[in-house]
C-alpha atoms as a PDB file:
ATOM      1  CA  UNK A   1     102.742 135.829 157.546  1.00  0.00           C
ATOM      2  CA  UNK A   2     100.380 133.391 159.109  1.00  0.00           C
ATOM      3  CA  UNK A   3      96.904 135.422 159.822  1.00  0.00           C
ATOM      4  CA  UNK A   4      95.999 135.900 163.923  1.00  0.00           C
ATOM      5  CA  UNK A   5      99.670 135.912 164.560  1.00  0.00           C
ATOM      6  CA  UNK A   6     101.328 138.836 166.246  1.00  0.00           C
ATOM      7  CA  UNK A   7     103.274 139.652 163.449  1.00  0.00           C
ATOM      8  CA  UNK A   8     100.024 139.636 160.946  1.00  0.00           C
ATOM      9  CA  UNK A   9      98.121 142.135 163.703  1.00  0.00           C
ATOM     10  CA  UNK A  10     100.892 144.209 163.809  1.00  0.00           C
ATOM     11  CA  UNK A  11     100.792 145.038 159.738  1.00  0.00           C
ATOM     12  CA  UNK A  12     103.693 142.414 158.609  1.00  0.00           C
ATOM     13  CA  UNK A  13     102.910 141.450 155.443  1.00  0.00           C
ATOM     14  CA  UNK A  14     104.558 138.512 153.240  1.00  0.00           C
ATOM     15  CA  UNK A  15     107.577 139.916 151.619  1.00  0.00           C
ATOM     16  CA  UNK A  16     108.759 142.354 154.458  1.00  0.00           C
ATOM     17  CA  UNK A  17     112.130 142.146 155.485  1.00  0.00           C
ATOM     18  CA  UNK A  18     112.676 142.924 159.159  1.00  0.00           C
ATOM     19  CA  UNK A  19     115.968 145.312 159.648  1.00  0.00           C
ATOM     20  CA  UNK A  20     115.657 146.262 163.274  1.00  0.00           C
ATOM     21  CA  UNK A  21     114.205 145.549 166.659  1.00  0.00           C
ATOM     22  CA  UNK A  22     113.713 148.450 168.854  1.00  0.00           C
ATOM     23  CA  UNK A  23     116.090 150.204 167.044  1.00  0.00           C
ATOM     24  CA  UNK A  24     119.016 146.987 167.152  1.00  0.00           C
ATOM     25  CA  UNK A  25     119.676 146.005 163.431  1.00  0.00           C
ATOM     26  CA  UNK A  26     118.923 142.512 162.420  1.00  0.00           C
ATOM     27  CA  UNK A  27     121.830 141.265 160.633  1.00  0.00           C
ATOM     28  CA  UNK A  28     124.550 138.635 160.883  1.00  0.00           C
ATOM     29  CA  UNK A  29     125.830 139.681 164.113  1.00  0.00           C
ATOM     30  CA  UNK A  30     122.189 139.815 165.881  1.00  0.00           C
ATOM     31  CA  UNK A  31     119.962 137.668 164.401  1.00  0.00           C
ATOM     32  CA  UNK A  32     116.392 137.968 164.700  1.00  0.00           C
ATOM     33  CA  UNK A  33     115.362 135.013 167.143  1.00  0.00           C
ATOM     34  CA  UNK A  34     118.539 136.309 169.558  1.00  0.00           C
ATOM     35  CA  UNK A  35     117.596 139.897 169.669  1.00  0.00           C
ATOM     36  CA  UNK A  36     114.085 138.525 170.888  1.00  0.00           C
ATOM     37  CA  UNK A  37     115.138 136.461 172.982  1.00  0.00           C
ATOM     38  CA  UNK A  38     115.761 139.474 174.947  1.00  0.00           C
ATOM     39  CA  UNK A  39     111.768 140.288 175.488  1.00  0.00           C
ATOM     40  CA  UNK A  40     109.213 138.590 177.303  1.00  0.00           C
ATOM     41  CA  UNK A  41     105.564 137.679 175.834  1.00  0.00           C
ATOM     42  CA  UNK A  42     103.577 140.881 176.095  1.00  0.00           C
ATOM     43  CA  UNK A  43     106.606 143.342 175.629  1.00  0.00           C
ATOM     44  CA  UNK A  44     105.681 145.291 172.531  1.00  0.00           C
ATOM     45  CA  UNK A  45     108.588 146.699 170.604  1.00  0.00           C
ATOM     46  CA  UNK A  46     109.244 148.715 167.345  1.00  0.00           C
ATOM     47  CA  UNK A  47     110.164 146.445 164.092  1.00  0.00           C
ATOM     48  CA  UNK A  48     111.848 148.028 161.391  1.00  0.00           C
ATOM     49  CA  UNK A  49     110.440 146.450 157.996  1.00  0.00           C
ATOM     50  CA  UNK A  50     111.978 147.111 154.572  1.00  0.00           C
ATOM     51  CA  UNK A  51     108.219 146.989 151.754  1.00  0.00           C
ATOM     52  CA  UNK A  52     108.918 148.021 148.773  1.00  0.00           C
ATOM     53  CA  UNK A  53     112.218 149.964 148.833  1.00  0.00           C
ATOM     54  CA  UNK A  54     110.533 152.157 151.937  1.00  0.00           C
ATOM     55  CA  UNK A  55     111.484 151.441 155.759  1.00  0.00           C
ATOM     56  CA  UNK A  56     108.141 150.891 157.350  1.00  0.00           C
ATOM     57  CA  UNK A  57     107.638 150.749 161.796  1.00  0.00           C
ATOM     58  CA  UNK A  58     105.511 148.673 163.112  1.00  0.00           C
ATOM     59  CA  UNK A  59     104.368 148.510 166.436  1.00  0.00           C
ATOM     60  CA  UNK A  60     104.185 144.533 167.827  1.00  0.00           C
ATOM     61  CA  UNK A  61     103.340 143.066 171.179  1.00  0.00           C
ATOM     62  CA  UNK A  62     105.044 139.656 171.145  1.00  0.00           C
ATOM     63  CA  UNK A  63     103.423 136.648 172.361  1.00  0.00           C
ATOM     64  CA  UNK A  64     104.830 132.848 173.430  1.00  0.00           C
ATOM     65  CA  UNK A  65     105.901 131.357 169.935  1.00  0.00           C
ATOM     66  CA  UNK A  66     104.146 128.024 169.092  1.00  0.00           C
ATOM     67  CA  UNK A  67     106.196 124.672 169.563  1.00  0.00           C
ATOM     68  CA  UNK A  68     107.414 123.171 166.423  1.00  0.00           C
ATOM     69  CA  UNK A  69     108.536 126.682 164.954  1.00  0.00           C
END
């Protein structure tokens, strides 16, 4: 997790796995970059992360993701 990013502010550390979007699983089905697709820069949402065997929610406010990633 690249540091100043909103991910990194919010708590997501390297290693997390993230299992949910305001409360929509991330899987197979709904991917990560479609489910946020559905926000806007500033929306904050809940992220379900998996650390360590323990579900851990986060609180991010997304921002406009850089070009090239």
């Amino acid at each position: 997790v690249e540091s100043g990013t909103p991910a990194a502010d919010a708590g997501i550390q390297d290693g997390d796995i993230i299992t949910a979007i305001n409360g929509e699983s991330i899987d197979n089905e709904s991917p990560l970059d479609a489910t946020l697709s559905q926000y806007a820069p500033g929306d904050t949402v809940s992220v379900d992360v998996l650390r360590d065997g323990q579900t851990v929610t986060l609180s991010v406010t997304l921002a406009v993701r850089p070009s090239g990633l």
